[in-house]
C-alpha atoms as a PDB file:
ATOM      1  CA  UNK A   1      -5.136  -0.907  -8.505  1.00  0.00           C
ATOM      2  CA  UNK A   2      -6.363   0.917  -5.635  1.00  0.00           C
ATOM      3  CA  UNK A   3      -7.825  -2.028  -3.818  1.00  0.00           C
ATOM      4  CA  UNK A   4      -3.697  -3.034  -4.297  1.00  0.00           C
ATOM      5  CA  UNK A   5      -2.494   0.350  -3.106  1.00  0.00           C
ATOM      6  CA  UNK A   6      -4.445   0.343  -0.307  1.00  0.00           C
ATOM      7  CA  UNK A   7      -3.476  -3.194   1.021  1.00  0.00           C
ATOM      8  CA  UNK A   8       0.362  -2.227   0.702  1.00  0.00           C
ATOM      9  CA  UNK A   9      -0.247   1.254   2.897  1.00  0.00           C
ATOM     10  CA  UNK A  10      -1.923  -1.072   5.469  1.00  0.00           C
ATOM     11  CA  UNK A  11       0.878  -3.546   5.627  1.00  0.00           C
ATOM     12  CA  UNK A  12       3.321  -0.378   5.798  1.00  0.00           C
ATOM     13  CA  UNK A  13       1.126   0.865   8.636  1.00  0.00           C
ATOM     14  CA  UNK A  14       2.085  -2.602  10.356  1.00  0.00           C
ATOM     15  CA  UNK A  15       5.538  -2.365   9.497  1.00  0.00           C
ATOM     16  CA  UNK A  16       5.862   0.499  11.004  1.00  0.00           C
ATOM     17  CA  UNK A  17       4.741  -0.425  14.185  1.00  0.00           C
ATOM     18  CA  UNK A  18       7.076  -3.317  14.274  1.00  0.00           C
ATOM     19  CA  UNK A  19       9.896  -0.498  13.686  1.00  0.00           C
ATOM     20  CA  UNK A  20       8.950   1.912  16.032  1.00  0.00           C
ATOM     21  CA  UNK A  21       8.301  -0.891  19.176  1.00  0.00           C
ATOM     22  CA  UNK A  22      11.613  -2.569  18.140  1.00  0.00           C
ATOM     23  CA  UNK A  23      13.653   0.502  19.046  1.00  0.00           C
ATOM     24  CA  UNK A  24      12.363  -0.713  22.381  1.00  0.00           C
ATOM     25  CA  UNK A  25      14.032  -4.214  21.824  1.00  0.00           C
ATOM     26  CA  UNK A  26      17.026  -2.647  20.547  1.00  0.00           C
ATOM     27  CA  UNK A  27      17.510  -0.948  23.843  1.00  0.00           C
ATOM     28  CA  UNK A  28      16.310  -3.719  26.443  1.00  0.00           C
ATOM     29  CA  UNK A  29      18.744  -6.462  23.967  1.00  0.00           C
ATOM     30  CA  UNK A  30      22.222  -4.214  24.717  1.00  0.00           C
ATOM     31  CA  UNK A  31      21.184  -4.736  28.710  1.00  0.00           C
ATOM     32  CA  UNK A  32      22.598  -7.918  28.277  1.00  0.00           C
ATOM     33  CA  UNK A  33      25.289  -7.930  24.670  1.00  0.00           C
ATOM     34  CA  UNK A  34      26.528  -5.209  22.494  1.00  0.00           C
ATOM     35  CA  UNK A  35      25.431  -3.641  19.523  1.00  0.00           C
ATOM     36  CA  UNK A  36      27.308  -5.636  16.882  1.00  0.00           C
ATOM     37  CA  UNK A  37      26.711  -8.691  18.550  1.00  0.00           C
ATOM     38  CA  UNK A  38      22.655  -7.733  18.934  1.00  0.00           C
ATOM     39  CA  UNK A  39      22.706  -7.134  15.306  1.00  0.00           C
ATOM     40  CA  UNK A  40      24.730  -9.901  14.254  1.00  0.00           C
ATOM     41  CA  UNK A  41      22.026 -12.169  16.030  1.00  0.00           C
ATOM     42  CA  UNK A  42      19.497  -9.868  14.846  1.00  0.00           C
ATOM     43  CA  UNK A  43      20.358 -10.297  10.890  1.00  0.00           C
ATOM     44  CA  UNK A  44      20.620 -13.918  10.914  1.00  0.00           C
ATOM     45  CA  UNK A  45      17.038 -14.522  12.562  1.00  0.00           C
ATOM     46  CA  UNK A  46      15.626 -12.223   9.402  1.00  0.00           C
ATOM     47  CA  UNK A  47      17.673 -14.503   6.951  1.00  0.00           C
ATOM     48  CA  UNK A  48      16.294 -17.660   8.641  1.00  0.00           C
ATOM     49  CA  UNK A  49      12.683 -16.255   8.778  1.00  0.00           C
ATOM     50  CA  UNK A  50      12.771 -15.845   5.534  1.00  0.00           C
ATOM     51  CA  UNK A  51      14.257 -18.949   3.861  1.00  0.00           C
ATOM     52  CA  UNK A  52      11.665 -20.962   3.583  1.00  0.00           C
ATOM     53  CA  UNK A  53       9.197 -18.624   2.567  1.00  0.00           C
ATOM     54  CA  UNK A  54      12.224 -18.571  -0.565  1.00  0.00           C
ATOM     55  CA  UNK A  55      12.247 -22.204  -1.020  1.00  0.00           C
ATOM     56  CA  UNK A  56       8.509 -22.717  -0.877  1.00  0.00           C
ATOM     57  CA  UNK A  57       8.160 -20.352  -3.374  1.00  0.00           C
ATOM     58  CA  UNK A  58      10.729 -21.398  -5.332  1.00  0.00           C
ATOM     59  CA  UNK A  59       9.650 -24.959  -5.686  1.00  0.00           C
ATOM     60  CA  UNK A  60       5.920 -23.164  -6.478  1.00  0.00           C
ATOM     61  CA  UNK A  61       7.483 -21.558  -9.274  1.00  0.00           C
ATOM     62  CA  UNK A  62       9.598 -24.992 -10.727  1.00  0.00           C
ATOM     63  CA  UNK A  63      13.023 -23.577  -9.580  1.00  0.00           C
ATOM     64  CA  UNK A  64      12.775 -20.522 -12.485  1.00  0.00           C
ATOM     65  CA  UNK A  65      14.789 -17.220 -11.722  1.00  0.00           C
ATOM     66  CA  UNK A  66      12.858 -14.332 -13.044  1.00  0.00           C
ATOM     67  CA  UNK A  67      15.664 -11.944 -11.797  1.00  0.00           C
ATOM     68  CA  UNK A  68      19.228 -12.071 -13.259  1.00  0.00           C
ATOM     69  CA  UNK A  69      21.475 -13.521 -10.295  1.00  0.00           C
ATOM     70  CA  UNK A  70      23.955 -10.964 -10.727  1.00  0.00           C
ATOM     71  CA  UNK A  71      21.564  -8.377  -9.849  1.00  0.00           C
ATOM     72  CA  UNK A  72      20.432 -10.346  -7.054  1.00  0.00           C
ATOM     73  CA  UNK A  73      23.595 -10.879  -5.619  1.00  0.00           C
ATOM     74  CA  UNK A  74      25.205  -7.480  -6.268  1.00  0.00           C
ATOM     75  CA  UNK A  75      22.162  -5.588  -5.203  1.00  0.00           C
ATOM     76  CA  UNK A  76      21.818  -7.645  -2.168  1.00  0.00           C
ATOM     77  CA  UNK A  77      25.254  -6.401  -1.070  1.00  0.00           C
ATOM     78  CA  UNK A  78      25.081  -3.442  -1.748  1.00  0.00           C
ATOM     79  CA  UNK A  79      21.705  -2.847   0.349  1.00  0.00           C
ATOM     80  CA  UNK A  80      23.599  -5.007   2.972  1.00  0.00           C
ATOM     81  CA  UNK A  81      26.082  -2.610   3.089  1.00  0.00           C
ATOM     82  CA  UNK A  82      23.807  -0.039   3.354  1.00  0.00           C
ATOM     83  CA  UNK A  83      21.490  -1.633   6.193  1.00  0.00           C
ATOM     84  CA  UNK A  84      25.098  -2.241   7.936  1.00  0.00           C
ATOM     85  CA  UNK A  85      25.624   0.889   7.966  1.00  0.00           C
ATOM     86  CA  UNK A  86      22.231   2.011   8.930  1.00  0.00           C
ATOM     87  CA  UNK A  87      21.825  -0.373  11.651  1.00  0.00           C
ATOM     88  CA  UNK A  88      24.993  -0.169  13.744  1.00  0.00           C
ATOM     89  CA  UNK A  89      25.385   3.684  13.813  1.00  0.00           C
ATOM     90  CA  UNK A  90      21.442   3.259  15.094  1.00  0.00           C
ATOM     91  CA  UNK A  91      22.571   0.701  17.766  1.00  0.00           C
ATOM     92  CA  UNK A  92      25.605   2.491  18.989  1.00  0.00           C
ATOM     93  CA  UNK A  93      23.467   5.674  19.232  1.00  0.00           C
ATOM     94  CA  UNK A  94      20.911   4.004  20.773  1.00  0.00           C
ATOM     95  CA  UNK A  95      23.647   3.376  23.706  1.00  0.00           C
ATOM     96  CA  UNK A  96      23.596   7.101  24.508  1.00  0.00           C
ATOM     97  CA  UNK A  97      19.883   8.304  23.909  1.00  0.00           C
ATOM     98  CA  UNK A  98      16.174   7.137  24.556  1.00  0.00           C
ATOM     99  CA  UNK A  99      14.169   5.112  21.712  1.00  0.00           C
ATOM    100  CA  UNK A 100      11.701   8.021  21.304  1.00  0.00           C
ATOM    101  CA  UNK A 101      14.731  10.541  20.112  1.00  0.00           C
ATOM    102  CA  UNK A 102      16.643   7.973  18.392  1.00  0.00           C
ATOM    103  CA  UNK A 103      13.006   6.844  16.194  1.00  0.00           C
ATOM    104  CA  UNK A 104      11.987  10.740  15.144  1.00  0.00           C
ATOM    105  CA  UNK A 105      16.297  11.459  14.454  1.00  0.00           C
ATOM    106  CA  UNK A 106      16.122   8.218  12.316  1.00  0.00           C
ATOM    107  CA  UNK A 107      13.071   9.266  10.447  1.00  0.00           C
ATOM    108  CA  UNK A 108      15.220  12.142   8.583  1.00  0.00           C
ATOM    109  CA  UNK A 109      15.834   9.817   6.127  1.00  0.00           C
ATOM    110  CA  UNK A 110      12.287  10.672   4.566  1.00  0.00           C
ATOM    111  CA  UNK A 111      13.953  14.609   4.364  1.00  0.00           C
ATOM    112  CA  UNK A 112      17.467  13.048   2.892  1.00  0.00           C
ATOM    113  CA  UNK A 113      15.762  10.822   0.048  1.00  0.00           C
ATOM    114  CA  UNK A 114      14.690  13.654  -1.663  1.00  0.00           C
ATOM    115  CA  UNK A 115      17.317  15.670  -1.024  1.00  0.00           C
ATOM    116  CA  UNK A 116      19.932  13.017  -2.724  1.00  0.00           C
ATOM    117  CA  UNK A 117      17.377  13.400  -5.749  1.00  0.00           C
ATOM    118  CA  UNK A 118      19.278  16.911  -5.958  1.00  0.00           C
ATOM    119  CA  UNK A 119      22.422  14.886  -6.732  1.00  0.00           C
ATOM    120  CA  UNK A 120      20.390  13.019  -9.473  1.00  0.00           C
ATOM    121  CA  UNK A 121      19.328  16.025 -11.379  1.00  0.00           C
ATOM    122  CA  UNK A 122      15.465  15.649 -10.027  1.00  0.00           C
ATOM    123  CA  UNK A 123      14.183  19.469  -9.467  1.00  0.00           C
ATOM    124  CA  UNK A 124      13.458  20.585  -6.043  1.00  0.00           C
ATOM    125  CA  UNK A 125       9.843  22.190  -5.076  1.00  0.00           C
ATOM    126  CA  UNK A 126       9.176  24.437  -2.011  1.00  0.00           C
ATOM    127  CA  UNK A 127       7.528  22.047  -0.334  1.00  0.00           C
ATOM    128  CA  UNK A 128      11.279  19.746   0.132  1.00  0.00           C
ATOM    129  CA  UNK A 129      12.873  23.184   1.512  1.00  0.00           C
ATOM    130  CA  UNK A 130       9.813  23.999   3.628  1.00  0.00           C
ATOM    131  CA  UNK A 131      10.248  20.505   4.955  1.00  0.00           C
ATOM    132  CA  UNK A 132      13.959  20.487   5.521  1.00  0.00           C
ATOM    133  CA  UNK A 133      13.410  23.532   7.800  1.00  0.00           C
ATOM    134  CA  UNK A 134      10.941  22.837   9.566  1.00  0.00           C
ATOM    135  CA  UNK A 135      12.820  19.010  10.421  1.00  0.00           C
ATOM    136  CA  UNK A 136      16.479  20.739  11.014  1.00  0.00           C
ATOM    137  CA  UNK A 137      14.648  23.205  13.457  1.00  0.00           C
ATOM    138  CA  UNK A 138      13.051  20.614  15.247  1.00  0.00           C
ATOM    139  CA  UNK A 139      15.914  18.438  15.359  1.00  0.00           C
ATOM    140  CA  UNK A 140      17.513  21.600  16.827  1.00  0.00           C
ATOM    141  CA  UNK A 141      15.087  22.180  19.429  1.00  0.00           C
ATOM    142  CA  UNK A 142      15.316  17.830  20.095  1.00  0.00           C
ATOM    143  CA  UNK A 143      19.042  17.262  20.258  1.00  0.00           C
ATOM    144  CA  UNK A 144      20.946  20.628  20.715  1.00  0.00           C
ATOM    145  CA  UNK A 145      21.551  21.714  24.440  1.00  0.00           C
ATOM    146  CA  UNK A 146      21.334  25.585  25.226  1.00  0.00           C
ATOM    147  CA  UNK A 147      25.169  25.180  24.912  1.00  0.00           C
ATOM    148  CA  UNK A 148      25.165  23.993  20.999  1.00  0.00           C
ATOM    149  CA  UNK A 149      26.058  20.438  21.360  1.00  0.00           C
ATOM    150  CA  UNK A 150      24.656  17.687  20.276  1.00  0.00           C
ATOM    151  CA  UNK A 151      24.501  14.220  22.437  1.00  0.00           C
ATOM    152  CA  UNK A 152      27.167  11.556  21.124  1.00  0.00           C
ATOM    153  CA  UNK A 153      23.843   8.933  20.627  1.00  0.00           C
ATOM    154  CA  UNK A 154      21.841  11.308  19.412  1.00  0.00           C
ATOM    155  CA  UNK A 155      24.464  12.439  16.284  1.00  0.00           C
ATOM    156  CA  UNK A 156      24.961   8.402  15.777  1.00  0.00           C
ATOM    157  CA  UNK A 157      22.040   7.706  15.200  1.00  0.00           C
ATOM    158  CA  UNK A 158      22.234  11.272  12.853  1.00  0.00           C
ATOM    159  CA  UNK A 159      24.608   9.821  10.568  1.00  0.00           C
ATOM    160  CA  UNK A 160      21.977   6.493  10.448  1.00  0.00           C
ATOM    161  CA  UNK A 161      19.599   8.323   8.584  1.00  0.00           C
ATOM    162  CA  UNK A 162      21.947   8.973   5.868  1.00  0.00           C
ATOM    163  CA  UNK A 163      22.358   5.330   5.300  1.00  0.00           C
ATOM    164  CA  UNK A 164      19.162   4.405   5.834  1.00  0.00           C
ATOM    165  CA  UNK A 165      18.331   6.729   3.230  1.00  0.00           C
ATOM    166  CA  UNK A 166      20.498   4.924   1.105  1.00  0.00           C
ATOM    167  CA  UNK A 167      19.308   1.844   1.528  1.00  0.00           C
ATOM    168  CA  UNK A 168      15.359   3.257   1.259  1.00  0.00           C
ATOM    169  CA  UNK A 169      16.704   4.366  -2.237  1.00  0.00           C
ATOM    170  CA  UNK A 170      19.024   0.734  -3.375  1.00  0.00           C
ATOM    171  CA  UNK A 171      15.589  -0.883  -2.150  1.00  0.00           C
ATOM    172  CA  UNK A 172      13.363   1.085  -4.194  1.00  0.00           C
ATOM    173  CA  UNK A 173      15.313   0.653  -7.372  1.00  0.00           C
ATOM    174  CA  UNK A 174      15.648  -3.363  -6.686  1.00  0.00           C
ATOM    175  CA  UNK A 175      12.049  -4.095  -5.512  1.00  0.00           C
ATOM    176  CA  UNK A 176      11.060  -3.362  -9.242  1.00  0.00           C
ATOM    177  CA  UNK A 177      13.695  -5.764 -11.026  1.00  0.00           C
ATOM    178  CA  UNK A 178      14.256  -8.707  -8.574  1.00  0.00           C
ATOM    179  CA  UNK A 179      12.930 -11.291  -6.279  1.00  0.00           C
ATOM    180  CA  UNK A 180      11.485  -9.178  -2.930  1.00  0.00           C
ATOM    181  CA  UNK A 181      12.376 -12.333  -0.727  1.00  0.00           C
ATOM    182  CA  UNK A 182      15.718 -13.202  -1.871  1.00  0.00           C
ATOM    183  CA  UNK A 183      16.998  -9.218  -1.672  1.00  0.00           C
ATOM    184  CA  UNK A 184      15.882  -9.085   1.762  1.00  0.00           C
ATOM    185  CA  UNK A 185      17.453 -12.387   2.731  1.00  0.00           C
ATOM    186  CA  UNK A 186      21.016 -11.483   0.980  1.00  0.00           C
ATOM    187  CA  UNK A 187      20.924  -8.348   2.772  1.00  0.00           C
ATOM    188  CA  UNK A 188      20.175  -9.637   6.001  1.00  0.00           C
ATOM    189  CA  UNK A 189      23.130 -12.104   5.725  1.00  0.00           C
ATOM    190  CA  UNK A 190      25.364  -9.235   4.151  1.00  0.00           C
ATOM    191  CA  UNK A 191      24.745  -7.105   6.822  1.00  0.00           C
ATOM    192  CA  UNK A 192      24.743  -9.796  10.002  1.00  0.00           C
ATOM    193  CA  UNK A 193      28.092 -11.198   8.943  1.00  0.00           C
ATOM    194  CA  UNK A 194      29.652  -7.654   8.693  1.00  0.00           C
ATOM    195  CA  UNK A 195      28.391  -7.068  12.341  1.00  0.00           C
ATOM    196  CA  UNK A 196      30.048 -10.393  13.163  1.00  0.00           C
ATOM    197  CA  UNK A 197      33.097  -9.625  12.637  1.00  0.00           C
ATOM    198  CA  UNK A 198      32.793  -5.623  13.850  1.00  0.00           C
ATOM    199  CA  UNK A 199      31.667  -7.782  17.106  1.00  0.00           C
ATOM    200  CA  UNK A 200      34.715 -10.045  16.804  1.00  0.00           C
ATOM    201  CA  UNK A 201      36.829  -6.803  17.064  1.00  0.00           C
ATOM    202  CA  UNK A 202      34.926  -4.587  19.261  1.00  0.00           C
ATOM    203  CA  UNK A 203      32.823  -6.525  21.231  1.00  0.00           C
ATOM    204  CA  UNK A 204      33.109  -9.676  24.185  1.00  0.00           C
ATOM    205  CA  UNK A 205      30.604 -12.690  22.464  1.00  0.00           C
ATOM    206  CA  UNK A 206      29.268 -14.510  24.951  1.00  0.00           C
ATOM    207  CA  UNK A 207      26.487 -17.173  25.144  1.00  0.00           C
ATOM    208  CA  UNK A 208      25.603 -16.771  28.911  1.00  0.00           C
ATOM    209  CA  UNK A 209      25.118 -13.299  28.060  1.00  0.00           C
ATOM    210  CA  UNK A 210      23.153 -13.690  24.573  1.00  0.00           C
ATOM    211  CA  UNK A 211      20.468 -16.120  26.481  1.00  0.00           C
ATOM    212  CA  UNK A 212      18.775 -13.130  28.324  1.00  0.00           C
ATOM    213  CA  UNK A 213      18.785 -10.943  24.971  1.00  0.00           C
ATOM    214  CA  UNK A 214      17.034 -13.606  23.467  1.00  0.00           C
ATOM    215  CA  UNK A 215      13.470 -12.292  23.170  1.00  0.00           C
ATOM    216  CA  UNK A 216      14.556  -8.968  22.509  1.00  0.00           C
ATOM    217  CA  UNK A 217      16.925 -10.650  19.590  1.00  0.00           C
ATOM    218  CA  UNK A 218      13.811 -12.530  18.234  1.00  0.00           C
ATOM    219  CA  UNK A 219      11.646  -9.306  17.730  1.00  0.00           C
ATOM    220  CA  UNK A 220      14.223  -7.520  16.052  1.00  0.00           C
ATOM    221  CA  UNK A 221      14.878 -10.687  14.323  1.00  0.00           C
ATOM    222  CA  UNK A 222      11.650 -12.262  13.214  1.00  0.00           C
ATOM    223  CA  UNK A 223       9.788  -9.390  13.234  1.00  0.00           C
ATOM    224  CA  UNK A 224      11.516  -6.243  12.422  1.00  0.00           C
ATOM    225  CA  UNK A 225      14.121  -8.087  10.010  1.00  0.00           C
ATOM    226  CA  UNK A 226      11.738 -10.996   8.785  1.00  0.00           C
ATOM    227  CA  UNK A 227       8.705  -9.013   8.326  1.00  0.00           C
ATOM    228  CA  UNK A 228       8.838  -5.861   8.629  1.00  0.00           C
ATOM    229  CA  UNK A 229      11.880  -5.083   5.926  1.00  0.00           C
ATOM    230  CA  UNK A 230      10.067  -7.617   3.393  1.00  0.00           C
ATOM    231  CA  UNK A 231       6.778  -5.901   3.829  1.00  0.00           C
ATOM    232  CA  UNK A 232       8.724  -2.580   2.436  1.00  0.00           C
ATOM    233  CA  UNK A 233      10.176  -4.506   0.118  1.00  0.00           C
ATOM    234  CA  UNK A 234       7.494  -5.932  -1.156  1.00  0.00           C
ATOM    235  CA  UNK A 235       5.027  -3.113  -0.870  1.00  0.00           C
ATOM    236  CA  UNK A 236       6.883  -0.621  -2.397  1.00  0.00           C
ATOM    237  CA  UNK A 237       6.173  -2.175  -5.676  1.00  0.00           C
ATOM    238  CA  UNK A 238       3.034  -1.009  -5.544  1.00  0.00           C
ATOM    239  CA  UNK A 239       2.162   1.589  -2.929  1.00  0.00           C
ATOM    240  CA  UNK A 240       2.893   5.888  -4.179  1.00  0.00           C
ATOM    241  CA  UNK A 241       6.136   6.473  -2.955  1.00  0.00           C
ATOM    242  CA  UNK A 242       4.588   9.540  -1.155  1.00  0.00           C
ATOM    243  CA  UNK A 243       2.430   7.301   0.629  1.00  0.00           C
ATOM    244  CA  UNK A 244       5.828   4.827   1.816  1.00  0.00           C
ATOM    245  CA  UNK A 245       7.463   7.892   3.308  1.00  0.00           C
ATOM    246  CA  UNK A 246       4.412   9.249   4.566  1.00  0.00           C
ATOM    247  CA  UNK A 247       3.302   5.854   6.134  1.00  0.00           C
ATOM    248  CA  UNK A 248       6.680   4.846   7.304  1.00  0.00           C
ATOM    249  CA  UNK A 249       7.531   8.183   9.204  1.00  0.00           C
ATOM    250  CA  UNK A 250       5.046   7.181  11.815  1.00  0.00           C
ATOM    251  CA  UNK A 251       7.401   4.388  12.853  1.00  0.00           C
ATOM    252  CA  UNK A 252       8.734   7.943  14.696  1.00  0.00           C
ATOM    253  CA  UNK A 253       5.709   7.999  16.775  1.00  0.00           C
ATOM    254  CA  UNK A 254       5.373   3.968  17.390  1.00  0.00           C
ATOM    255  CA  UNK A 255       8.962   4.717  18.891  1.00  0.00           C
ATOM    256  CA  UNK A 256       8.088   7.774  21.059  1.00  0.00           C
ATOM    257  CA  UNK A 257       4.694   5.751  22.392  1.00  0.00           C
ATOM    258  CA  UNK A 258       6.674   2.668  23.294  1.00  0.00           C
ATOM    259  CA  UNK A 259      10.075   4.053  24.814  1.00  0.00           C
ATOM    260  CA  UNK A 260       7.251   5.872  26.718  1.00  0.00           C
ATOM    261  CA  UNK A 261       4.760   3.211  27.885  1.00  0.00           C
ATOM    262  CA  UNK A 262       7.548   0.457  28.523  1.00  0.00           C
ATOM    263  CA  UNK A 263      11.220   2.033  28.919  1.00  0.00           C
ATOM    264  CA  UNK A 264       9.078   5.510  30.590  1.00  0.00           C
ATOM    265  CA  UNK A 265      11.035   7.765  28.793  1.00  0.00           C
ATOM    266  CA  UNK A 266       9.842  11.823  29.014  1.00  0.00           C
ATOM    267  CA  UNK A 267      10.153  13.927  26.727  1.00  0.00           C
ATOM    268  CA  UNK A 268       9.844  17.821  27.886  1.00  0.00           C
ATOM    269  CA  UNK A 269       8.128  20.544  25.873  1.00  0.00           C
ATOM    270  CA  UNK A 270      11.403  21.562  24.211  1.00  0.00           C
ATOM    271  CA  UNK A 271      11.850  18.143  22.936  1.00  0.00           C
ATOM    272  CA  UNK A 272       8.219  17.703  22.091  1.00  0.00           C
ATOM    273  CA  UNK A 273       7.665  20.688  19.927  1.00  0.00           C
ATOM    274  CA  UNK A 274      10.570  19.632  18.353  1.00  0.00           C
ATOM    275  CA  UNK A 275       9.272  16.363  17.283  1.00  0.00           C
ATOM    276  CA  UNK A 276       6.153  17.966  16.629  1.00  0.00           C
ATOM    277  CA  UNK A 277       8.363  20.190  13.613  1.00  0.00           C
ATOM    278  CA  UNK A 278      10.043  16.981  12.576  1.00  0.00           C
ATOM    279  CA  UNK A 279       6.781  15.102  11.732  1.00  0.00           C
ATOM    280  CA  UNK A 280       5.103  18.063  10.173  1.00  0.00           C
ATOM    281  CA  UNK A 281       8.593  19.023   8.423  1.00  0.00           C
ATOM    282  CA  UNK A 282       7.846  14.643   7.237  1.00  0.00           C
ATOM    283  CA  UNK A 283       4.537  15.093   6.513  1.00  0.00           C
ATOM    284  CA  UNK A 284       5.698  18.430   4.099  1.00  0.00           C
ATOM    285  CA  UNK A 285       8.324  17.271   2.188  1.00  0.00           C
ATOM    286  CA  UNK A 286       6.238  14.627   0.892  1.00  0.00           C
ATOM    287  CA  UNK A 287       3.477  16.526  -0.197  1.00  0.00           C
ATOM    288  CA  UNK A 288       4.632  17.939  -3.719  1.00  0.00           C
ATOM    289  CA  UNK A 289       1.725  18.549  -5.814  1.00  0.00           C
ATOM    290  CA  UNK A 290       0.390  20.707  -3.352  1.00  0.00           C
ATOM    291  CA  UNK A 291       2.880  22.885  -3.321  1.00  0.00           C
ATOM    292  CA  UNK A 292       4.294  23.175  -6.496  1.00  0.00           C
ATOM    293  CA  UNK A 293       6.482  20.803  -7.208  1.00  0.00           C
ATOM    294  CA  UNK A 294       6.594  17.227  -9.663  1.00  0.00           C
ATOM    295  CA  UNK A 295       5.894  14.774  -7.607  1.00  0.00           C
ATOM    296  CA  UNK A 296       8.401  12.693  -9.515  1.00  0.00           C
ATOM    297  CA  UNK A 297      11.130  14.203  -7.342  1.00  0.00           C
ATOM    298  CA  UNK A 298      10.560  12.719  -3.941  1.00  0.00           C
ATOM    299  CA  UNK A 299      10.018   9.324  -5.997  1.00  0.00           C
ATOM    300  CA  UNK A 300      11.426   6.777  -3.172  1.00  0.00           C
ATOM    301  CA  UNK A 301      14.548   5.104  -5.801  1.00  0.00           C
ATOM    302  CA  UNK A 302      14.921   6.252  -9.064  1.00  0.00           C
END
């Protein structure tokens, strides 16, 4: 078991690098197409990565569903809908702020997962309250001017977390009772065909200007959709949920190294402290049984 756990925190480790660079992609792809359209390309690479991985493995196992097909396809939808949401308010934010802000903003969903437990009935220990502080202040101290505003990127890609903490939650409650591949493909095509037509409606879709967002399309695609979502997928089965949120925070840092060493984005020491409070805030909330609390509550899904 802990040979297992420790082979699914590794893989997380490389999933999170994949997120944190591709915040990089996601910025250099809308040089060339918008953000519906990116994603809508985006999506559809995952799905295709990923089919026939599903076919190989479902010829392997003699064409036998071990999940029931309703939950495949109602689950799938529903963490489409969720990664739809996620995904564009991150894109259109991602317009109006660097990758390093927009990764550490994004990685509030690791505060808001436990915090929806409240909802649920789960108890809440002092570490999740030490933790919220500590990331709101540091948030404040990222993406609050002297003159109390907050950037128009930086609050889209604020309302991303939420979603994406929905979907962390819809992911952790279907990894256990379905088919890893298949719920990562039906989401993927869930979510790229709702970003075709937000494109259709918002956005100018052309092919002369798709070509030069192609590599940029293809890492988001291949590898942030293909691989990087199935490897959470997959290893949240059987890696501690404290060790997920722990492990996939540092996608926060992957983004602030990258926007630096390829877009060179700065950060000043206002913003840097607060990222600093943000990681630590991270780091606290998931650390329950030091502090108190059941570590049941900051259980990634139910």
């Amino acid at each position: 078991m802990q040979t297992r756990t420790i082979k699914s925190d590794s893989l997380l480790l490389v999933a999170a690098f994949i997120w944190g660079t591709t915040f990089v992609a996601q910025r250099v792809g809308m040089d060339h197409i918008g953000p519906m359209t990116y994603n809508a390309l985006r999506f559809i690479v995952g799905a295709a990565t990923l089919s026939p991985l599903i076919l190989r493995r479902t010829n392997k196992l003699g064409g036998q569903k071990k999940a029931n097909p309703k939950l495949l396809i109602w689950g799938g939808a529903l963490a489409g809908l969720a990664l739809f949401g996620g995904a564009s308010f991150q894109q259109m934010g991602l317009l109006h702020t660097t990758a390093g802000k927009a990764g550490f903003i994004t990685s509030l969903y690791v505060v808001l997962v436990p915090l929806m437990g409240l909802v649920l009935g789960h108890r809440a220990g002092v570490s999740l309250w030490i933790g919220v502080v500590l990331a709101v202040v540091g948030l404040y101290l990222l993406s609050v001017t002297e003159s109390l505003t907050i950037g128009r990127g930086d609050l889209l890609v604020l309302i991303s977390a939420f979603f994406w903490a929905i979907h962390v939650q819809l992911i952790g409650y279907l990894a256990k009772r379905a088919s890893a591949l298949r719920i990562a493909c039906i989401q993927f095509v869930v979510c790229s065909a709702l970003s075709f037509v937000a494109a259709l409606f918002t956005e100018s879709i052309e092919l002369n200007a798709i070509v030069p967002a192609t590599i940029p399309i293809l890492y988001g695609g291949v590898l942030s959709a293909g691989v990087a979502f199935t490897l959470q997928v997959v290893c949240q089965k059987t890696s501690p949920a404290s060790h997920a949120a722990i492990i996939m925070s540092l996608e926060t840092v992957f983004a602030a190294l990258a926007g630096w060493l390829i877009l060179h984005e700065t950060l000043g020491l206002r913003s840097l402290a607060g990222c600093a409070l943000m990681l630590v805030g991270l780091m606290v909330v998931q650390l329950p049984p030091l502090l108190g609390a059941s570590p049941k509550e900051h259980l990634i899904g139910p």
